[in-house]
PDB file of N, CA and C in Angstrom:
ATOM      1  N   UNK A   1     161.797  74.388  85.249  1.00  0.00           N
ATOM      2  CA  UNK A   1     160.653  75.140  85.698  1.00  0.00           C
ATOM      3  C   UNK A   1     159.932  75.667  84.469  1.00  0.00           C
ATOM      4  N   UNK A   2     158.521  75.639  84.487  1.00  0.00           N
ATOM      5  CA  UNK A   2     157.870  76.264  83.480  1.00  0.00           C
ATOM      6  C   UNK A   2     156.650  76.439  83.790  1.00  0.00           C
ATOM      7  N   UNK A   3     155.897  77.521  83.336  1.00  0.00           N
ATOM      8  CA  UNK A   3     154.668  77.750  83.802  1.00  0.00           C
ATOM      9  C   UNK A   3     153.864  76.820  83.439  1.00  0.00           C
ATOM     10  N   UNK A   4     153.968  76.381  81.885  1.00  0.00           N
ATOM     11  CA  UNK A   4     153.070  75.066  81.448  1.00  0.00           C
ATOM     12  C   UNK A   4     154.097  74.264  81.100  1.00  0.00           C
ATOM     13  N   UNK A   5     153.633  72.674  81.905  1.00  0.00           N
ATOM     14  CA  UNK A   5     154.564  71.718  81.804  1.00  0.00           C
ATOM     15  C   UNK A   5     154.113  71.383  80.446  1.00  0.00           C
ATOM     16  N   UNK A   6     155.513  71.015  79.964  1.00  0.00           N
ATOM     17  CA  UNK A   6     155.090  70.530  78.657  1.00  0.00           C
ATOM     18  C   UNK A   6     155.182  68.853  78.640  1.00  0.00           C
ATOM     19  N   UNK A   7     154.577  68.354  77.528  1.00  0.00           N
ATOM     20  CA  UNK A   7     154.552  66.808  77.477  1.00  0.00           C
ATOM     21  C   UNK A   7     155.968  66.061  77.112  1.00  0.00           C
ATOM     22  N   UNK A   8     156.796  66.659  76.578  1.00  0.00           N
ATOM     23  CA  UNK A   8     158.107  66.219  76.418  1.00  0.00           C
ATOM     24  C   UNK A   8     159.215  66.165  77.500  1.00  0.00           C
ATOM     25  N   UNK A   9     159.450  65.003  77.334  1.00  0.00           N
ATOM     26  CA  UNK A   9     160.573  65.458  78.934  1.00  0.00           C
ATOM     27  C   UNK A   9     161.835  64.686  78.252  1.00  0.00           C
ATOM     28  N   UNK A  10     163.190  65.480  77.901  1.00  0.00           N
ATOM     29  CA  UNK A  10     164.479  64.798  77.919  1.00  0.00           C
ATOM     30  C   UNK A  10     165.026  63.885  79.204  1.00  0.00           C
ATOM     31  N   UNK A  11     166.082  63.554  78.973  1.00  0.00           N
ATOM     32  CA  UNK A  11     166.444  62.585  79.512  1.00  0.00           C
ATOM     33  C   UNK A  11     167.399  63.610  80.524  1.00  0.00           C
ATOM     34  N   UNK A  12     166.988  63.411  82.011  1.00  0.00           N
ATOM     35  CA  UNK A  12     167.765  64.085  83.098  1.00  0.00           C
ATOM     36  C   UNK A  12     167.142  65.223  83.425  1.00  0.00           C
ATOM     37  N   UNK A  13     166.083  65.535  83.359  1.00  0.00           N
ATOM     38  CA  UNK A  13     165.278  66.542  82.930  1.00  0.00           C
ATOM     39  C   UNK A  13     164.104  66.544  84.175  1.00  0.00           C
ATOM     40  N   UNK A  14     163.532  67.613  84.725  1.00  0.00           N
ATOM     41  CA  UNK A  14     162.653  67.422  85.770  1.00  0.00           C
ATOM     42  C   UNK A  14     161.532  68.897  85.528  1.00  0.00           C
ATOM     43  N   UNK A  15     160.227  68.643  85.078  1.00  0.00           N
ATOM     44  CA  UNK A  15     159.608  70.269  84.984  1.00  0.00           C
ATOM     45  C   UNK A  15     159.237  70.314  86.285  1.00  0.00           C
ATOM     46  N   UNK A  16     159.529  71.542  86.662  1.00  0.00           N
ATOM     47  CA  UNK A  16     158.508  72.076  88.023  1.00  0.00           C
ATOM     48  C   UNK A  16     157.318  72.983  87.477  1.00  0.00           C
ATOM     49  N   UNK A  17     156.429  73.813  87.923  1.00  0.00           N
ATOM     50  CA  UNK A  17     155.713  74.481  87.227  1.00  0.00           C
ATOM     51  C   UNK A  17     155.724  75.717  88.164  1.00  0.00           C
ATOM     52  N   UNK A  18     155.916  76.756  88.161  1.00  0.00           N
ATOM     53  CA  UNK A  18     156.030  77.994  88.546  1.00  0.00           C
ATOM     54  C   UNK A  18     155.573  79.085  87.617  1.00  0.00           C
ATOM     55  N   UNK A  19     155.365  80.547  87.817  1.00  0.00           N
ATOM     56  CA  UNK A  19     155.108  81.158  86.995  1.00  0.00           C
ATOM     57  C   UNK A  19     156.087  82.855  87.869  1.00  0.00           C
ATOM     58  N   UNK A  20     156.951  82.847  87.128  1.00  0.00           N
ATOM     59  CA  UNK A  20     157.941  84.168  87.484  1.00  0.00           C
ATOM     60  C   UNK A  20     157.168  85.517  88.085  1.00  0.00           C
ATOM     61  N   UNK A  21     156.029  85.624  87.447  1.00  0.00           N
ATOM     62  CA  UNK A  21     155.335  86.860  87.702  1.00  0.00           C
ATOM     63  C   UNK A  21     154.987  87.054  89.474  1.00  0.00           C
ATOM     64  N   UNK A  22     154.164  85.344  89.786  1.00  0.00           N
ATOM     65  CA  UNK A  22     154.322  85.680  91.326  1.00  0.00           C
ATOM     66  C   UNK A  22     154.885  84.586  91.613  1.00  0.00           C
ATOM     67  N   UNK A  23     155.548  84.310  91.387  1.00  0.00           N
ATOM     68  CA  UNK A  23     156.936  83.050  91.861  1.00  0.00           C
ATOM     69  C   UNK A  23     158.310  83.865  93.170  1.00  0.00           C
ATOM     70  N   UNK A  24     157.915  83.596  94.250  1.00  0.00           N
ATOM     71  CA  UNK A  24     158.524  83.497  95.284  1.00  0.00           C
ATOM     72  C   UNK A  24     160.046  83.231  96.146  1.00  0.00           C
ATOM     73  N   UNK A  25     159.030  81.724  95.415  1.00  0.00           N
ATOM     74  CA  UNK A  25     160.328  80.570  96.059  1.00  0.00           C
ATOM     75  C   UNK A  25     161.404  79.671  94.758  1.00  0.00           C
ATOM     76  N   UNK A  26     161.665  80.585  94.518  1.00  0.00           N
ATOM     77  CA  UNK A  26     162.643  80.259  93.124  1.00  0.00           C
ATOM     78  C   UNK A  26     164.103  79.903  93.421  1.00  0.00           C
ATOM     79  N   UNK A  27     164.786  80.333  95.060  1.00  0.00           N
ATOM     80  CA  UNK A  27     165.532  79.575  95.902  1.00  0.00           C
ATOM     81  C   UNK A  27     165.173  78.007  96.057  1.00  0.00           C
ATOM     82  N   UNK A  28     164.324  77.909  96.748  1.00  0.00           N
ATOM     83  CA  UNK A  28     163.878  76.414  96.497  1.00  0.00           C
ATOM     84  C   UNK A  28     164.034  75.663  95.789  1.00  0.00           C
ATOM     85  N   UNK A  29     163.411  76.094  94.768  1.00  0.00           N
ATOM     86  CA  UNK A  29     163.331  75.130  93.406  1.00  0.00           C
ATOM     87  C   UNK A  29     164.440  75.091  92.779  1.00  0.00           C
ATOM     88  N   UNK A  30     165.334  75.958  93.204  1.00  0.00           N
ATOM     89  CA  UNK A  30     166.669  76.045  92.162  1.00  0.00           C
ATOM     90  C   UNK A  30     167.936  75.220  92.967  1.00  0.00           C
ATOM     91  N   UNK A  31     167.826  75.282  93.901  1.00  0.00           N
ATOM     92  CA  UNK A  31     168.642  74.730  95.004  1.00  0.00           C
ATOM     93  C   UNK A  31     168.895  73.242  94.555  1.00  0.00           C
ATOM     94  N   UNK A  32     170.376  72.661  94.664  1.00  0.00           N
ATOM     95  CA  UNK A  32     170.848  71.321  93.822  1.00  0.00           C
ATOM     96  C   UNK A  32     170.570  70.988  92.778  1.00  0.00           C
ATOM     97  N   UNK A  33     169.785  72.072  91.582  1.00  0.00           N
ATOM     98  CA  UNK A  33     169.875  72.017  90.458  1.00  0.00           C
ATOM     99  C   UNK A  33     171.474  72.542  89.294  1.00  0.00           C
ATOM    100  N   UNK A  34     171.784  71.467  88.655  1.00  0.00           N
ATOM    101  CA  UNK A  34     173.185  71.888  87.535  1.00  0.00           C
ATOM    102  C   UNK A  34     173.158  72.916  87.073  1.00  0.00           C
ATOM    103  N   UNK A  35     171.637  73.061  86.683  1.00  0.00           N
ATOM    104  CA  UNK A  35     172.109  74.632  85.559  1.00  0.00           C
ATOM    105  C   UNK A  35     170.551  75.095  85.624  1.00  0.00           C
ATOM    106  N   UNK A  36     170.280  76.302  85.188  1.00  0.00           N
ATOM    107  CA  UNK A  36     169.008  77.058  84.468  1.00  0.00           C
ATOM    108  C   UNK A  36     168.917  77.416  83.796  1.00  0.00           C
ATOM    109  N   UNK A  37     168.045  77.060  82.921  1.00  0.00           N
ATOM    110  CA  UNK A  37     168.082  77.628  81.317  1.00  0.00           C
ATOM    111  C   UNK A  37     166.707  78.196  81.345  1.00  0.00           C
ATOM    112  N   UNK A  38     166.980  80.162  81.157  1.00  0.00           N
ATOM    113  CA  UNK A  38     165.866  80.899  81.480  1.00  0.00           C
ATOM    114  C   UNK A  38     165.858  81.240  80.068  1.00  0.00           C
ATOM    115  N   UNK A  39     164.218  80.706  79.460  1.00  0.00           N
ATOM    116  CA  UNK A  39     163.661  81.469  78.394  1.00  0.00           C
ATOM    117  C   UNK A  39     162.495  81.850  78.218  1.00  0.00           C
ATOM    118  N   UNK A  40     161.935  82.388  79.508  1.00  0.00           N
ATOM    119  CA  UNK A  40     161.341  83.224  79.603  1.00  0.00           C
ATOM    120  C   UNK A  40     160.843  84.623  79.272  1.00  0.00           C
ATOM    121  N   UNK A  41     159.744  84.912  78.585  1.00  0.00           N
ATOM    122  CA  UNK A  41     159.655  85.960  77.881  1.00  0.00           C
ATOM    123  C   UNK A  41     158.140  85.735  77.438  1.00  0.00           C
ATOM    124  N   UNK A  42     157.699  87.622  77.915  1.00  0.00           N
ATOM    125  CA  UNK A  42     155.913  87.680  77.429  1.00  0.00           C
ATOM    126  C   UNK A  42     155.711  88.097  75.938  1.00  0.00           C
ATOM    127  N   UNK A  43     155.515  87.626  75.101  1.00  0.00           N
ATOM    128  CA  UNK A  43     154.638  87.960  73.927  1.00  0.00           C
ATOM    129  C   UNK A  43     154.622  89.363  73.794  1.00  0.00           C
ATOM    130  N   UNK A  44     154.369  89.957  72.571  1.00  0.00           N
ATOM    131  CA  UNK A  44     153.491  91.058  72.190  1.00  0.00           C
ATOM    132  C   UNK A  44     154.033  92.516  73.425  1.00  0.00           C
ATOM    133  N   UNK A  45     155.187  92.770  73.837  1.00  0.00           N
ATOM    134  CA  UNK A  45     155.550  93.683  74.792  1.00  0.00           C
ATOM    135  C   UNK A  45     154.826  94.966  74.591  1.00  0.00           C
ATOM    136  N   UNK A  46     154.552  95.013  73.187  1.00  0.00           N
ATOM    137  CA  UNK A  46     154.227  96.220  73.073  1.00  0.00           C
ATOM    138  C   UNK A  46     153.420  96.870  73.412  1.00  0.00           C
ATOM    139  N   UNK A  47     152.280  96.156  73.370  1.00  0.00           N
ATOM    140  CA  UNK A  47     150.988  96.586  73.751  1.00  0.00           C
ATOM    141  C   UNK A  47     150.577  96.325  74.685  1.00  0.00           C
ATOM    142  N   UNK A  48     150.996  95.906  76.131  1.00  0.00           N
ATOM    143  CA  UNK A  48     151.310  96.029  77.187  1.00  0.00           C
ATOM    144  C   UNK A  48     152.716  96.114  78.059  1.00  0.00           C
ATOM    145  N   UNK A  49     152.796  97.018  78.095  1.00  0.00           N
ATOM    146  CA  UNK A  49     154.545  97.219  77.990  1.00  0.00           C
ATOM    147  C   UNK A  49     154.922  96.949  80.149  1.00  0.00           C
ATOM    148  N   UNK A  50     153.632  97.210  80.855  1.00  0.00           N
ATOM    149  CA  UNK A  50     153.894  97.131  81.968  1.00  0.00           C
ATOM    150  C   UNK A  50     154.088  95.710  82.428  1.00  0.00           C
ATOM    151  N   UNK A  51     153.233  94.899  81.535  1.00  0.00           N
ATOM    152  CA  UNK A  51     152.554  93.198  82.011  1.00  0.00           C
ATOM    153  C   UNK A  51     154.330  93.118  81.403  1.00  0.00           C
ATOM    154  N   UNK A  52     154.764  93.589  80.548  1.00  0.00           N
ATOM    155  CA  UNK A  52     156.023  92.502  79.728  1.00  0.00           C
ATOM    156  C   UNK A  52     157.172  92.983  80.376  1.00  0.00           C
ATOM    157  N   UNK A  53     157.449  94.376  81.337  1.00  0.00           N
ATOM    158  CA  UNK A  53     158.267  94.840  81.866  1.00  0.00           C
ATOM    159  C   UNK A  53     158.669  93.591  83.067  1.00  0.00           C
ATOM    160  N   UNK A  54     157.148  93.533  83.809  1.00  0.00           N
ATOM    161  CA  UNK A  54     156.945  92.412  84.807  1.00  0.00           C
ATOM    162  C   UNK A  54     157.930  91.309  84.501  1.00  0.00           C
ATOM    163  N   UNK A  55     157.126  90.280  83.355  1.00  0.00           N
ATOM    164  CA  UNK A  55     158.058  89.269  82.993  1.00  0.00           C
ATOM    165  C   UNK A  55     159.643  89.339  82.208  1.00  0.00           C
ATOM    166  N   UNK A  56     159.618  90.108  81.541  1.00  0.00           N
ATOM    167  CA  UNK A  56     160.870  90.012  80.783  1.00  0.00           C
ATOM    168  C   UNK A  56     161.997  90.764  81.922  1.00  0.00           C
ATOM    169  N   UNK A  57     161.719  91.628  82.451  1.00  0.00           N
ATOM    170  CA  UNK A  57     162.904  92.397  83.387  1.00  0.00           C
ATOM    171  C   UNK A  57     162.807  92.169  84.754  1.00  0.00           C
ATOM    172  N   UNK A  58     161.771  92.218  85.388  1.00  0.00           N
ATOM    173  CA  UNK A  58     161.843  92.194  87.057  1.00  0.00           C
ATOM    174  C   UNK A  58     161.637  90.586  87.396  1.00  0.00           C
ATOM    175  N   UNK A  59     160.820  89.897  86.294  1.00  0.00           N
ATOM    176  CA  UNK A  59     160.955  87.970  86.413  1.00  0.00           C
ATOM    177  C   UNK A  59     162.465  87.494  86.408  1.00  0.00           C
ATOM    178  N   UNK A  60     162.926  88.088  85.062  1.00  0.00           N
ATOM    179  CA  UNK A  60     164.412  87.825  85.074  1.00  0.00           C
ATOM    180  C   UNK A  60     165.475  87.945  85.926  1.00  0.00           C
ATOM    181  N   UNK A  61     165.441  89.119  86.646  1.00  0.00           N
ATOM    182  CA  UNK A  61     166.216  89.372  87.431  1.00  0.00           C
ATOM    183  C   UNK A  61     166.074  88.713  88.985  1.00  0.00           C
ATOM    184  N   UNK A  62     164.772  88.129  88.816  1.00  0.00           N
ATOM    185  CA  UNK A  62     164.552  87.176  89.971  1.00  0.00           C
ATOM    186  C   UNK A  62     165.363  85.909  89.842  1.00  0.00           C
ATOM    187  N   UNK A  63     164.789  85.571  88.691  1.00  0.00           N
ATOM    188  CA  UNK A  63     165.936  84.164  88.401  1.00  0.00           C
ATOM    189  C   UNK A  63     167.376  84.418  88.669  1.00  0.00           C
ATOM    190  N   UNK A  64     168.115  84.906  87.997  1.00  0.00           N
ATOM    191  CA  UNK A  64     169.789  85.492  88.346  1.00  0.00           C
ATOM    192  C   UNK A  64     169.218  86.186  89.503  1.00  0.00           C
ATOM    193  N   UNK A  65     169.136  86.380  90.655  1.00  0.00           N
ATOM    194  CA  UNK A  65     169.309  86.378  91.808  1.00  0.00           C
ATOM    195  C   UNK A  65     169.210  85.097  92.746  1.00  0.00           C
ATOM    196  N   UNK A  66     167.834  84.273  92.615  1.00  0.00           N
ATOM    197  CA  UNK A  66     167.674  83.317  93.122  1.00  0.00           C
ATOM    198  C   UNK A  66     168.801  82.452  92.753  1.00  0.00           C
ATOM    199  N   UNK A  67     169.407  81.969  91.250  1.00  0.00           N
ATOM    200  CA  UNK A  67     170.362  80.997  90.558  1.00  0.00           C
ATOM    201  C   UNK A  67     171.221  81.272  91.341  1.00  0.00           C
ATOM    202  N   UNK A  68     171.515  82.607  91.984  1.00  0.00           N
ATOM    203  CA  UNK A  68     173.004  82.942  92.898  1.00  0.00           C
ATOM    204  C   UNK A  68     172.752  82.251  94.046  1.00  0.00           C
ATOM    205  N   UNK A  69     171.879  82.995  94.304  1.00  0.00           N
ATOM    206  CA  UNK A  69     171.290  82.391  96.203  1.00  0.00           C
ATOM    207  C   UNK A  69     171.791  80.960  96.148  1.00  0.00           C
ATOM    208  N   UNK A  70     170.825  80.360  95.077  1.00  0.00           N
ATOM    209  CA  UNK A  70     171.068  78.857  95.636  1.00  0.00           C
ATOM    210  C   UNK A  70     172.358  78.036  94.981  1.00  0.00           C
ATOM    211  N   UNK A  71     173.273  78.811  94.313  1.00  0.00           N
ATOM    212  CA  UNK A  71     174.326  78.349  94.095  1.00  0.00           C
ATOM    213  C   UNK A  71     174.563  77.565  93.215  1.00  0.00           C
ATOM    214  N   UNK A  72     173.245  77.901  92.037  1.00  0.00           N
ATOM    215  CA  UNK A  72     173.021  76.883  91.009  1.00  0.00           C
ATOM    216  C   UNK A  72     174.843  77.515  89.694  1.00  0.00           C
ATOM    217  N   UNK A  73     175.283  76.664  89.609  1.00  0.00           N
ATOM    218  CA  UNK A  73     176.455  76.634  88.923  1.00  0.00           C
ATOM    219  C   UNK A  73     176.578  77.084  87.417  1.00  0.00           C
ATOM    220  N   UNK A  74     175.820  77.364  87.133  1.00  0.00           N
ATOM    221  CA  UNK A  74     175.407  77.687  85.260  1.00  0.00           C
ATOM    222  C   UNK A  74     173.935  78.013  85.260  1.00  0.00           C
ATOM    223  N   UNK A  75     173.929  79.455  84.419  1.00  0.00           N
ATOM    224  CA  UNK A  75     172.712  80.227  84.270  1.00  0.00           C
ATOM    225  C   UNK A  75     173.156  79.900  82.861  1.00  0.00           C
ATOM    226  N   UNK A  76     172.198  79.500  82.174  1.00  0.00           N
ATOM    227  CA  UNK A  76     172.058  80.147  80.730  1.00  0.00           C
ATOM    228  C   UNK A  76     170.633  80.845  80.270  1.00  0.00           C
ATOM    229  N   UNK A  77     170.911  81.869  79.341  1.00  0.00           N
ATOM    230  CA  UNK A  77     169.976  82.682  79.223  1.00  0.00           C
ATOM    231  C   UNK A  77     170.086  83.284  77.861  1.00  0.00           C
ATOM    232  N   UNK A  78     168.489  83.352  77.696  1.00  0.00           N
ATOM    233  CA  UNK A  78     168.551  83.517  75.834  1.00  0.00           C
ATOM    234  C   UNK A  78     167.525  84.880  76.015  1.00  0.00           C
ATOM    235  N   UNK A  79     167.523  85.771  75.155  1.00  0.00           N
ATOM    236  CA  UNK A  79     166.934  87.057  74.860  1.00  0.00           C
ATOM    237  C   UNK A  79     166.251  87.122  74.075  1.00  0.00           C
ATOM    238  N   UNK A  80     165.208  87.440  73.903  1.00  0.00           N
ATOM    239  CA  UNK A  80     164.467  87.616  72.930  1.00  0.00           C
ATOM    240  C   UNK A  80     164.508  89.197  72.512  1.00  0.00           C
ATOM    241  N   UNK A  81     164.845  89.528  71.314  1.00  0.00           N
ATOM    242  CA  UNK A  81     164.917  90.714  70.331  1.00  0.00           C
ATOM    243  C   UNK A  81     164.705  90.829  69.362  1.00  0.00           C
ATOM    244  N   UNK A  82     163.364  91.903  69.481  1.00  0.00           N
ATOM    245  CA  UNK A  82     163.125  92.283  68.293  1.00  0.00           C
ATOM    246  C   UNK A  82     162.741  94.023  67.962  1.00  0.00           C
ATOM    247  N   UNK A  83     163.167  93.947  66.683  1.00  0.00           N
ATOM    248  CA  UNK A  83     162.781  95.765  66.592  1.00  0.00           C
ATOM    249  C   UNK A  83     162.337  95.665  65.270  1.00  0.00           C
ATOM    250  N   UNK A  84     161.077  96.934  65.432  1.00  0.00           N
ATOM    251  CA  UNK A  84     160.201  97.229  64.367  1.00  0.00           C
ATOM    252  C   UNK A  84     160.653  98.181  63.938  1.00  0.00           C
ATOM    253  N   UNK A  85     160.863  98.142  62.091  1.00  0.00           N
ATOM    254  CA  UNK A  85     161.039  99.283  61.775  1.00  0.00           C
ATOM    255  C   UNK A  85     159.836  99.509  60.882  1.00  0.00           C
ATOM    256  N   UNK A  86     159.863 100.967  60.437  1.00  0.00           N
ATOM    257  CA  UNK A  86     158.932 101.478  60.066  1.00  0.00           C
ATOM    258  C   UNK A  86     158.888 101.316  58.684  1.00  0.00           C
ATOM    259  N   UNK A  87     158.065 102.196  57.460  1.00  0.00           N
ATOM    260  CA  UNK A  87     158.243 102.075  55.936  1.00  0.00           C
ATOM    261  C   UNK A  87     159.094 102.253  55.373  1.00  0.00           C
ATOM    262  N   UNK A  88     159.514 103.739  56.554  1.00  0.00           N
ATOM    263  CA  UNK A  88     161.099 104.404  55.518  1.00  0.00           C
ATOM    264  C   UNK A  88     162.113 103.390  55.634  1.00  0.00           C
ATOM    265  N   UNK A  89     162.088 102.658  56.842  1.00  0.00           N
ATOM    266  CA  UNK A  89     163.317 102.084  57.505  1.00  0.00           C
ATOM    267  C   UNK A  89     163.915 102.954  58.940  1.00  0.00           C
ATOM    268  N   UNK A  90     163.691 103.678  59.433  1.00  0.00           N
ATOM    269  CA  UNK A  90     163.235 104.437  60.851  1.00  0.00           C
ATOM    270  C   UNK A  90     162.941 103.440  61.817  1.00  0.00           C
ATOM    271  N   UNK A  91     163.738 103.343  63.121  1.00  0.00           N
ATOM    272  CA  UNK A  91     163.292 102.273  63.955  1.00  0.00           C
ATOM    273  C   UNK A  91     162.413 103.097  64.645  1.00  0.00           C
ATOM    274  N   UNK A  92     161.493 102.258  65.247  1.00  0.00           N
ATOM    275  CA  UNK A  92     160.105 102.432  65.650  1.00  0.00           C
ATOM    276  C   UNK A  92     160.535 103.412  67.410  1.00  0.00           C
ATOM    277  N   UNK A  93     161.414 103.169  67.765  1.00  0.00           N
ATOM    278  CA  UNK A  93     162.030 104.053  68.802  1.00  0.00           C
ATOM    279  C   UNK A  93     162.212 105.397  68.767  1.00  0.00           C
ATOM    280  N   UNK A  94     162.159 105.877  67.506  1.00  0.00           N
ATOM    281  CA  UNK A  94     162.474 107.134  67.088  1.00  0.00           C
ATOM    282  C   UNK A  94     164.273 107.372  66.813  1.00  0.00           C
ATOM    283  N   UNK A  95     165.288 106.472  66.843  1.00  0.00           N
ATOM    284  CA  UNK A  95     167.039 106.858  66.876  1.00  0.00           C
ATOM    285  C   UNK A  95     166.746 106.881  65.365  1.00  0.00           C
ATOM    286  N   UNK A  96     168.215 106.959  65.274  1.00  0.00           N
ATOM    287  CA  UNK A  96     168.485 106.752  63.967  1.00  0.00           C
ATOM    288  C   UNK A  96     168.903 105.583  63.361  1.00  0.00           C
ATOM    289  N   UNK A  97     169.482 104.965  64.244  1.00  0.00           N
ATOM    290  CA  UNK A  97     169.571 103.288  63.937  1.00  0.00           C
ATOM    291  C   UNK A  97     169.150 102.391  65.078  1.00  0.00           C
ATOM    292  N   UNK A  98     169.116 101.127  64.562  1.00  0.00           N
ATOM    293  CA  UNK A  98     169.226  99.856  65.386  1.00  0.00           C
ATOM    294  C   UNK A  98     170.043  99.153  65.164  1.00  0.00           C
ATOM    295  N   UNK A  99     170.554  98.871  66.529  1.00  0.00           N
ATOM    296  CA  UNK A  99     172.003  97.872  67.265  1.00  0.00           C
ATOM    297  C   UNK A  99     170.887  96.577  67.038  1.00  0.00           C
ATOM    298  N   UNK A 100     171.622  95.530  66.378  1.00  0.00           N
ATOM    299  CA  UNK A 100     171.323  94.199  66.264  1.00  0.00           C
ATOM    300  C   UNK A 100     171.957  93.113  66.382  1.00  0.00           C
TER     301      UNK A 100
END
């Protein structure tokens, strides 16, 4: 599944095109599929932190729900992380450190 199909297709490989934000029927599409490999993730969180909450946390958690529903056998899932620190070295969160 991907919002933009891309031109490359491996071998065993099938794109659907969906987009998590208003993606529904993610039972469907997942249903007699081997595995899901969710790497999904909006750009630039920062500066819209509601649009990236959307995709990165409440999209996600659609997928691992739906992957259950339909009994898809292997989720894999990759994270995207990153943290800004500042001049001093101060993470941009205000703690005193960052877990990496």
């Amino acid at each position: 599944m991907a919002r933009r199909i891309p031109q490359w297709t491996p071998p065993g490989v099938e794109w659907v095109g969906a987009d998590l934000a208003r993606e529904d029927g993610l039972v469907s599409l997942f249903r007699g599929t081997d595995a899901v490999v969710h790497l999904a993730w909006r750009f630039q969180p920062a500066r819209r932190p509601a649009v990236a909450w959307q995709t990165n946390v409440l999209g996600s958690i659609r997928v691992f729900r739906a992957a259950a529903e339909a009994g898809v056998p292997t989720v894999v899932y990759a994270a995207h992380l990153r943290w800004t620190l500042d001049a001093r070295g101060a993470d941009a969160a205000g703690g005193a450190s960052a877990l990496l």
